[in-house]
Protein backbone atom coordinates (compact mmCIF):
# COMPACT_ATOMS: atom_id res chain seq x y z
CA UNK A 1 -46.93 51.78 64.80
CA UNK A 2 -47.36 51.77 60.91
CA UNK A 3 -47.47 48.31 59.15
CA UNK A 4 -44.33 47.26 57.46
CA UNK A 5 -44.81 47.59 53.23
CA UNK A 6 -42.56 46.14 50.86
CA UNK A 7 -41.37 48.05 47.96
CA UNK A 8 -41.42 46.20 45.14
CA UNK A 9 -37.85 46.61 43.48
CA UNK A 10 -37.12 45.18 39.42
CA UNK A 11 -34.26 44.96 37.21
CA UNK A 12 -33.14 43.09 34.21
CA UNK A 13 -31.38 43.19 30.81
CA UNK A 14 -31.95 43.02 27.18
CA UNK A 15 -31.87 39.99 25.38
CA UNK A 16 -31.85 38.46 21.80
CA UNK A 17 -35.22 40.48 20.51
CA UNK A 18 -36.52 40.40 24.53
CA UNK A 19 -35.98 41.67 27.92
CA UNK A 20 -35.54 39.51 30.88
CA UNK A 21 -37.26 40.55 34.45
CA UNK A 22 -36.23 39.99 37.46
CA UNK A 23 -38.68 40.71 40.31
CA UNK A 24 -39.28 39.30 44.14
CA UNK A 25 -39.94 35.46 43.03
CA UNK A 26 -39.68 35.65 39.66
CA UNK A 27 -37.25 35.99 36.91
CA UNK A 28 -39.22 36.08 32.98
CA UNK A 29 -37.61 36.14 29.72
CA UNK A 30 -40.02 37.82 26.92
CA UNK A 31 -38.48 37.52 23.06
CA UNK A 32 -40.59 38.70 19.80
CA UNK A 33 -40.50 35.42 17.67
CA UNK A 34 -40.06 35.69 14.13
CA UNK A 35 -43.40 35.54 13.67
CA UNK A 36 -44.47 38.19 15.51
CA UNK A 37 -45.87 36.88 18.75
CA UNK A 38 -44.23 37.09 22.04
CA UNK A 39 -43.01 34.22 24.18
CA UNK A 40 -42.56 34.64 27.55
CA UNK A 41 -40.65 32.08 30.01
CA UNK A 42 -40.65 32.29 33.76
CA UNK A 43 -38.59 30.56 36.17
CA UNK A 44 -38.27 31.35 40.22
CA UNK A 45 -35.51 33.21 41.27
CA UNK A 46 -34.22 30.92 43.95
CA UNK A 47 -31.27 32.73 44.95
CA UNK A 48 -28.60 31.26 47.21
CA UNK A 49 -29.15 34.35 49.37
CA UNK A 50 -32.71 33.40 50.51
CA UNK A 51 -31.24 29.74 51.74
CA UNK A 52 -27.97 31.62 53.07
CA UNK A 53 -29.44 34.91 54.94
CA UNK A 54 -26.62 36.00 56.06
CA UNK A 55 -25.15 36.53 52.30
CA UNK A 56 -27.83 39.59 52.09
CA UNK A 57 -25.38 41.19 54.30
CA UNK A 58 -24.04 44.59 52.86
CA UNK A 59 -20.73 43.85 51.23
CA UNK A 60 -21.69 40.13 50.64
CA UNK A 61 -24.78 40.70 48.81
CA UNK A 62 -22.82 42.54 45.86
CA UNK A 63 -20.95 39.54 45.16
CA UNK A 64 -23.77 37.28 45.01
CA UNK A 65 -25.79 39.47 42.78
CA UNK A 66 -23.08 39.89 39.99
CA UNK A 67 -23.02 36.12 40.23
CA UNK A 68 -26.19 35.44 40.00
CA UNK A 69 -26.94 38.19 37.76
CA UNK A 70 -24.43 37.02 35.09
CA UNK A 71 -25.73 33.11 35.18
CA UNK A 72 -29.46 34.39 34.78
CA UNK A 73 -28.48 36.74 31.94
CA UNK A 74 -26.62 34.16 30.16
CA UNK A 75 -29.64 31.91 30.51
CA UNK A 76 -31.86 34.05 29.13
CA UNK A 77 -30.02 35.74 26.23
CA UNK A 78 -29.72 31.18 25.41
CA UNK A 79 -33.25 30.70 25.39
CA UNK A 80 -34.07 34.29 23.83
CA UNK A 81 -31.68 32.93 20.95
CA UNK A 82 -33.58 29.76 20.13
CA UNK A 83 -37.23 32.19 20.35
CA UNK A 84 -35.75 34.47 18.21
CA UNK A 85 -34.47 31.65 15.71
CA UNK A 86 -30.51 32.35 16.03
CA UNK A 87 -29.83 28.83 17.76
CA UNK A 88 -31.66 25.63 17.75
CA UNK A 89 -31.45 24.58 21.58
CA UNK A 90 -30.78 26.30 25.14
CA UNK A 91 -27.68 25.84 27.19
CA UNK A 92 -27.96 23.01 29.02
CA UNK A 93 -26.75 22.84 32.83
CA UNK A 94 -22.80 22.24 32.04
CA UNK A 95 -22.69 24.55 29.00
CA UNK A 96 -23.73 27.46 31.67
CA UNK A 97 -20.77 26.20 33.83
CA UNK A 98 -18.85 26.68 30.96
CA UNK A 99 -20.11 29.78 30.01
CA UNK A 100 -19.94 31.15 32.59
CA UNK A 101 -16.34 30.71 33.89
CA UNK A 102 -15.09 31.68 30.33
CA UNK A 103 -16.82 34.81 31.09
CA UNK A 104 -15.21 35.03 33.80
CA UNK A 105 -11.61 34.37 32.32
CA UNK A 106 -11.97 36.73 29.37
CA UNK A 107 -13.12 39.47 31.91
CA UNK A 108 -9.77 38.31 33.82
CA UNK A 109 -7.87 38.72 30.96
CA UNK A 110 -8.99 41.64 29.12
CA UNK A 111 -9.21 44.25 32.33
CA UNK A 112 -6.86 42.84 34.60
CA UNK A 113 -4.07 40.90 32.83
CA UNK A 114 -3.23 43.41 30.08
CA UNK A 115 -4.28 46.49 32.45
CA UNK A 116 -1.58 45.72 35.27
CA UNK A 117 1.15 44.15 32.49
CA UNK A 118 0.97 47.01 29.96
CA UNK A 119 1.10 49.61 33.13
CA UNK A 120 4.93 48.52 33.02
CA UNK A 121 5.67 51.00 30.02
CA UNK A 122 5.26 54.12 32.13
CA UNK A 123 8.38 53.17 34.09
CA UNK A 124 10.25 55.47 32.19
CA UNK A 125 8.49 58.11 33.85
CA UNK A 126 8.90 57.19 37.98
CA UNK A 127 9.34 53.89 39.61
CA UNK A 128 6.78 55.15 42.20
CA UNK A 129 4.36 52.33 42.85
CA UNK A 130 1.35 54.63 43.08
CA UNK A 131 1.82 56.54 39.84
CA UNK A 132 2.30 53.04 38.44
CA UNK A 133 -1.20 51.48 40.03
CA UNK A 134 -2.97 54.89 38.91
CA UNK A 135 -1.46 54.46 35.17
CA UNK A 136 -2.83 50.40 35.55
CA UNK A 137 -6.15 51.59 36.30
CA UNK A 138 -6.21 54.92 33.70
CA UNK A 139 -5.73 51.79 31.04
CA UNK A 140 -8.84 49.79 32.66
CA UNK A 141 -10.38 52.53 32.27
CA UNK A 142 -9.89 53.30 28.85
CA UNK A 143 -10.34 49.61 27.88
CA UNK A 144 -13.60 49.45 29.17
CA UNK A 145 -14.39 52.72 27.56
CA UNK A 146 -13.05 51.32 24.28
CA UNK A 147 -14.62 48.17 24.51
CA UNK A 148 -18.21 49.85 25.37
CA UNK A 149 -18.30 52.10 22.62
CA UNK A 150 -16.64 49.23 19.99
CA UNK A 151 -19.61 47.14 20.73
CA UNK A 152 -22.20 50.15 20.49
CA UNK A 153 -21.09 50.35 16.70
CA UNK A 154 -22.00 46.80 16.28
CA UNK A 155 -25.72 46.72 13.98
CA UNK A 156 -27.05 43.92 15.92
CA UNK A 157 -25.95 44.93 18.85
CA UNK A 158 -27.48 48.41 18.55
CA UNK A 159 -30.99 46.55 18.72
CA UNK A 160 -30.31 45.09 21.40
CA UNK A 161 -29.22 48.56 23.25
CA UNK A 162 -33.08 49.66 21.94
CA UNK A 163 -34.52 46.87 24.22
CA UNK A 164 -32.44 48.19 26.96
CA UNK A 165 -33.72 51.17 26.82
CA UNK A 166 -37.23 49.51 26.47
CA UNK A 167 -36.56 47.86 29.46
CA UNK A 168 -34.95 51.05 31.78
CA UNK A 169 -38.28 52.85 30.55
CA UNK A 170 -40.38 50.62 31.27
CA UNK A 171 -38.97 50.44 34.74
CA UNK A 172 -38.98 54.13 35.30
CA UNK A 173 -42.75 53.82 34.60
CA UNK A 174 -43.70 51.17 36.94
CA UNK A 175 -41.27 52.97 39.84
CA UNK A 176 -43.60 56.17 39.01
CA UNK A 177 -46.62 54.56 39.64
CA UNK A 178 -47.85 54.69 36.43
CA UNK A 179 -50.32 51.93 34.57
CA UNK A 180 -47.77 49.85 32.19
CA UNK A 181 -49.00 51.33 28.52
CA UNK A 182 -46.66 51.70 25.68
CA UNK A 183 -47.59 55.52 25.65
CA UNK A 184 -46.89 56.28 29.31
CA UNK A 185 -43.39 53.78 29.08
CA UNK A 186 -42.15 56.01 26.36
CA UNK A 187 -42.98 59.14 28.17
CA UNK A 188 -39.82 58.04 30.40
CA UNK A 189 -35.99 58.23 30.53
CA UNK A 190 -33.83 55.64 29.44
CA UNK A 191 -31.19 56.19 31.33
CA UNK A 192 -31.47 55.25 34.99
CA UNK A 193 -29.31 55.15 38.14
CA UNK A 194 -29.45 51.55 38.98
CA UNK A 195 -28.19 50.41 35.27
CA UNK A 196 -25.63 47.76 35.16
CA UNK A 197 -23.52 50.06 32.82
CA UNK A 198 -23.23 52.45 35.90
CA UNK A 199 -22.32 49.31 37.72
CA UNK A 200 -19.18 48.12 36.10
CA UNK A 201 -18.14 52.12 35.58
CA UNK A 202 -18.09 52.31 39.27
CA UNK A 203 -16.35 49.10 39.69
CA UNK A 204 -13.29 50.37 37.24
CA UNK A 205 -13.31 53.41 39.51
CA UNK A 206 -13.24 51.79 42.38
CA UNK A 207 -10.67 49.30 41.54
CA UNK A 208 -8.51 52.74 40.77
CA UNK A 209 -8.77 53.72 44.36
CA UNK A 210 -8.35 50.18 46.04
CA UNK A 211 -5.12 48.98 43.88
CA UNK A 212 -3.59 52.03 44.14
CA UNK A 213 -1.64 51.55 47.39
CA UNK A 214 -0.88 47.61 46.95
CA UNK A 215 2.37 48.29 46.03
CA UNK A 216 4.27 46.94 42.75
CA UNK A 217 5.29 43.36 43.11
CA UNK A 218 5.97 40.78 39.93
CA UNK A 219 3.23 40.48 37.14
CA UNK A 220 1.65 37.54 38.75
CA UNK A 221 1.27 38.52 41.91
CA UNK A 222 -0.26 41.97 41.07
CA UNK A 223 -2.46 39.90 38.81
CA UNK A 224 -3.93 37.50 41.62
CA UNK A 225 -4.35 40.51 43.89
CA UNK A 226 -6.56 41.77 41.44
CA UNK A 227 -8.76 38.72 41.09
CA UNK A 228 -8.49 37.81 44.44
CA UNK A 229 -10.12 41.52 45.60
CA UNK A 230 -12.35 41.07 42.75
CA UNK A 231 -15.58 40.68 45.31
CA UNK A 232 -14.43 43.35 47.90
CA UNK A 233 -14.46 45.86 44.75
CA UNK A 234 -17.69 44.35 43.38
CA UNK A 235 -19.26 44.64 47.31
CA UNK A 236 -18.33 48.40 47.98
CA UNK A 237 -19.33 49.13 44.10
CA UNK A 238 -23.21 47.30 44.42
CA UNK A 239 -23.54 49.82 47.96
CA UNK A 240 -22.90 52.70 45.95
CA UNK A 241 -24.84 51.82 43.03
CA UNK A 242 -27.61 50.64 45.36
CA UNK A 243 -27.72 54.39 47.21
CA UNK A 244 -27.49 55.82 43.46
CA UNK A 245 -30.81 54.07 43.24
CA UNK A 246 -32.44 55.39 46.52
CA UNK A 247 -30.66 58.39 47.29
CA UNK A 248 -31.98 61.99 46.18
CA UNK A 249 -29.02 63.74 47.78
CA UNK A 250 -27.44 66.32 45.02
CA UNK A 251 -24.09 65.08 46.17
CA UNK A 252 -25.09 61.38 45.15
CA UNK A 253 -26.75 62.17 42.02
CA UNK A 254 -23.91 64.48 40.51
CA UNK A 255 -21.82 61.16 41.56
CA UNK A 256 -24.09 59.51 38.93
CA UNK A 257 -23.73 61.45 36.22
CA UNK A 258 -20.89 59.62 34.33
CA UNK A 259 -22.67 56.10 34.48
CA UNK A 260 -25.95 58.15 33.04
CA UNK A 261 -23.80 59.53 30.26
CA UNK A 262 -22.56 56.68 29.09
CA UNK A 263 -25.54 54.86 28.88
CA UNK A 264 -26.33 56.93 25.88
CA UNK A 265 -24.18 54.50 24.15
CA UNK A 266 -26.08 51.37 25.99
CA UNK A 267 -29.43 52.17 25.38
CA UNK A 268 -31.63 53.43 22.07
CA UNK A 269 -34.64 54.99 22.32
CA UNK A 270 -36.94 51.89 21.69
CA UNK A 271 -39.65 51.31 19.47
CA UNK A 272 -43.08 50.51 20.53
CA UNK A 273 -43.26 46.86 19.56
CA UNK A 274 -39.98 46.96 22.05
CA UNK A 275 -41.86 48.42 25.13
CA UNK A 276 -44.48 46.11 24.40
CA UNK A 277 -42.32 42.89 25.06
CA UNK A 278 -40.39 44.93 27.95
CA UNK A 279 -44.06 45.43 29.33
CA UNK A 280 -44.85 41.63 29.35
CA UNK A 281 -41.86 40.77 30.59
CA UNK A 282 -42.42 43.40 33.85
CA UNK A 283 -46.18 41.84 33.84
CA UNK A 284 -44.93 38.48 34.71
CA UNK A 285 -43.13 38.52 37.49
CA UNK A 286 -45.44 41.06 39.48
CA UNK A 287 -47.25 39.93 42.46
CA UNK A 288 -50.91 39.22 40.91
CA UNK A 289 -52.99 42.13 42.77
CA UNK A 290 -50.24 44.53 41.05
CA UNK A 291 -52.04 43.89 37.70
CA UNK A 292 -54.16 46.38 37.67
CA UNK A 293 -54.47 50.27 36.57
CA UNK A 294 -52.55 52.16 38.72
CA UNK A 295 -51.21 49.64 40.37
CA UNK A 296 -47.45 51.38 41.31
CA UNK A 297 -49.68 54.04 43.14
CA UNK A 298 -48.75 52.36 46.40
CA UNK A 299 -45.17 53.83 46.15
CA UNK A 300 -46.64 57.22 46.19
CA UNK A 301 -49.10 56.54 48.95
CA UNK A 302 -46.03 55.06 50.90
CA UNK A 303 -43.62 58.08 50.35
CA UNK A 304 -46.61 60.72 51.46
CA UNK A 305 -47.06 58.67 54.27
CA UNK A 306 -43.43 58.42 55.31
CA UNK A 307 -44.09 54.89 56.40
CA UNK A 308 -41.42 52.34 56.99
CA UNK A 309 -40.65 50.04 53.74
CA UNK A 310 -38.86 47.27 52.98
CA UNK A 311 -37.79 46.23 49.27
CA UNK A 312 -37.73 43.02 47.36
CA UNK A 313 -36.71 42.22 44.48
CA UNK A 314 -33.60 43.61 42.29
CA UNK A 315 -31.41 46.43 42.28
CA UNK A 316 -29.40 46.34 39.43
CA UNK A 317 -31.01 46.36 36.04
């Protein structure tokens, strides 16, 4: 019988001037100071999955990474802010909290309140609950879509998509086994399957499909249906963006294609000062003998082999 391998899985997001890894033990922020240097903080993961096993559980483990995936992100795009100079101190425990359930309120609000009560003006059409569901979530839909591309307009936020796309390329490198150079990250794609923006694109779809046969009761009980379902849509949306990520199947990867297109308007093509931070942010939370030339052969040697693997680390980036 072969030996069990892990795979070593990463994902992350652009910060403030930085990308943030996330890898098997460790997450690392790495910001370009004003003066030129790079800083790079690393803290361990410790997810509530690891003291909770059962939470890795498919369905369960979608929830937990959007939550845990939206605290970490908001932690590091606070301390990328003070590296970069735009704020003079990091959140502190409570201001997360507080961050993080106004988050959670606006995203309440902006594609689920005013979604579900604007849906009401196509009554003058039919009265037929499904119509009326399908209408709700055409206008998610093309909030979302709205709000995407409003932001993409924004200057600083445009540099901020060019460090995404540092970071998905310098991801595509290390998953093809190639040494971590700024010349072999830009060789790669920026757009890949496992992208957050492919994430929440699947999650408006999904949501279409779900809240479709709930029927039409008042305002505010279609509203705390919504919420309520909020993780089942987020759990079946993380397995399909999860198989997007380890699926070749032609079926699967036509599936793709929307999330991919629109992350032309969520990533830049970066610049090579980018990939360099990207790079040192990838570098820090790899297991030690993985810094070396050549060191993402083993995913090659694995797949030739057709050994058994398991996989650590993250799957949304």
């Amino acid at each position: 019988m072969s030996e069990k391998k892990e795979k070593i899985m990463i994902g992350g997001q652009a910060v403030i001037e930085g990308v943030m890894m996330r890898g098997p033990k460790l997450v690392a922020t790495a910001v370009r100071t004003p003066d030129g240097k790079i800083k790079v903080e690393t803290k361990p993961v410790n997810s509530i999955s690891d003291r909770f096993p059962i939470l890795k559980k498919p369905m369960l483990r979608g929830c937990v990474s959007l939550f845990e995936s939206l605290v970490m992100g908001i932690r590091s795009l606070s301390y990328s802010a003070k590296m970069a100079g735009e704020e003079d101190e990091q959140l502190s425990d409570k201001e997360l909290a507080g961050t993080v359930a106004f988050a959670f309120v606006m995203a309440a609000v902006l594609f689920v309140a005013i979604p579900t009560g604007a849906a009401k003006l196509f009554h003058f059409i039919t009265e037929d609950p499904l119509f009326l569901n399908l209408m709700e979530g055409v206008l998610r839909l093309v909030i979302f879509l709205a709000y995407i591309f409003g932001i993409s307009q924004m200057k600083d936020i445009q540099r901020v998509f060019m460090y995404h796309g540092a970071e998905h390329k310098t991801i595509a490198c290390f998953e093809a086994g190639m040494p971590l150079t700024v010349e072999n990250v830009q060789k790669h794609t920026r757009l890949h399957p496992r992208c957050g923006t492919s994430f929440l694109l699947i999650v408006m779809l999904v949501s279409i499909v779900v809240f479709a046969f709930l029927g039409w009761p008042d305002l505010l009980t279609r509203i705390a249906s919504r919420v309520i379902l909020l993780p089942v849509i987020a759990g079946i949306s993380y397995e399909l963006i999860r198989l997007a990520g380890h699926s070749r199947n032609c079926m699967v990867c036509a599936a793709t294609k929307p999330g991919l297109w629109l992350q032309h308007m969520t990533t830049r093509p970066p610049e090579d000062d980018m990939v360099e931070v990207a790079i040192e942010s990838v570098k820090a939370v790899l297991p030690p003998e993985e810094l070396v030339p050549g060191y993402g052969e083993y995913i090659d040697k694995e797949q030739a082999a057709n050994e058994e693997k398991t996989e650590t680390g993250a799957d949304l980036i």
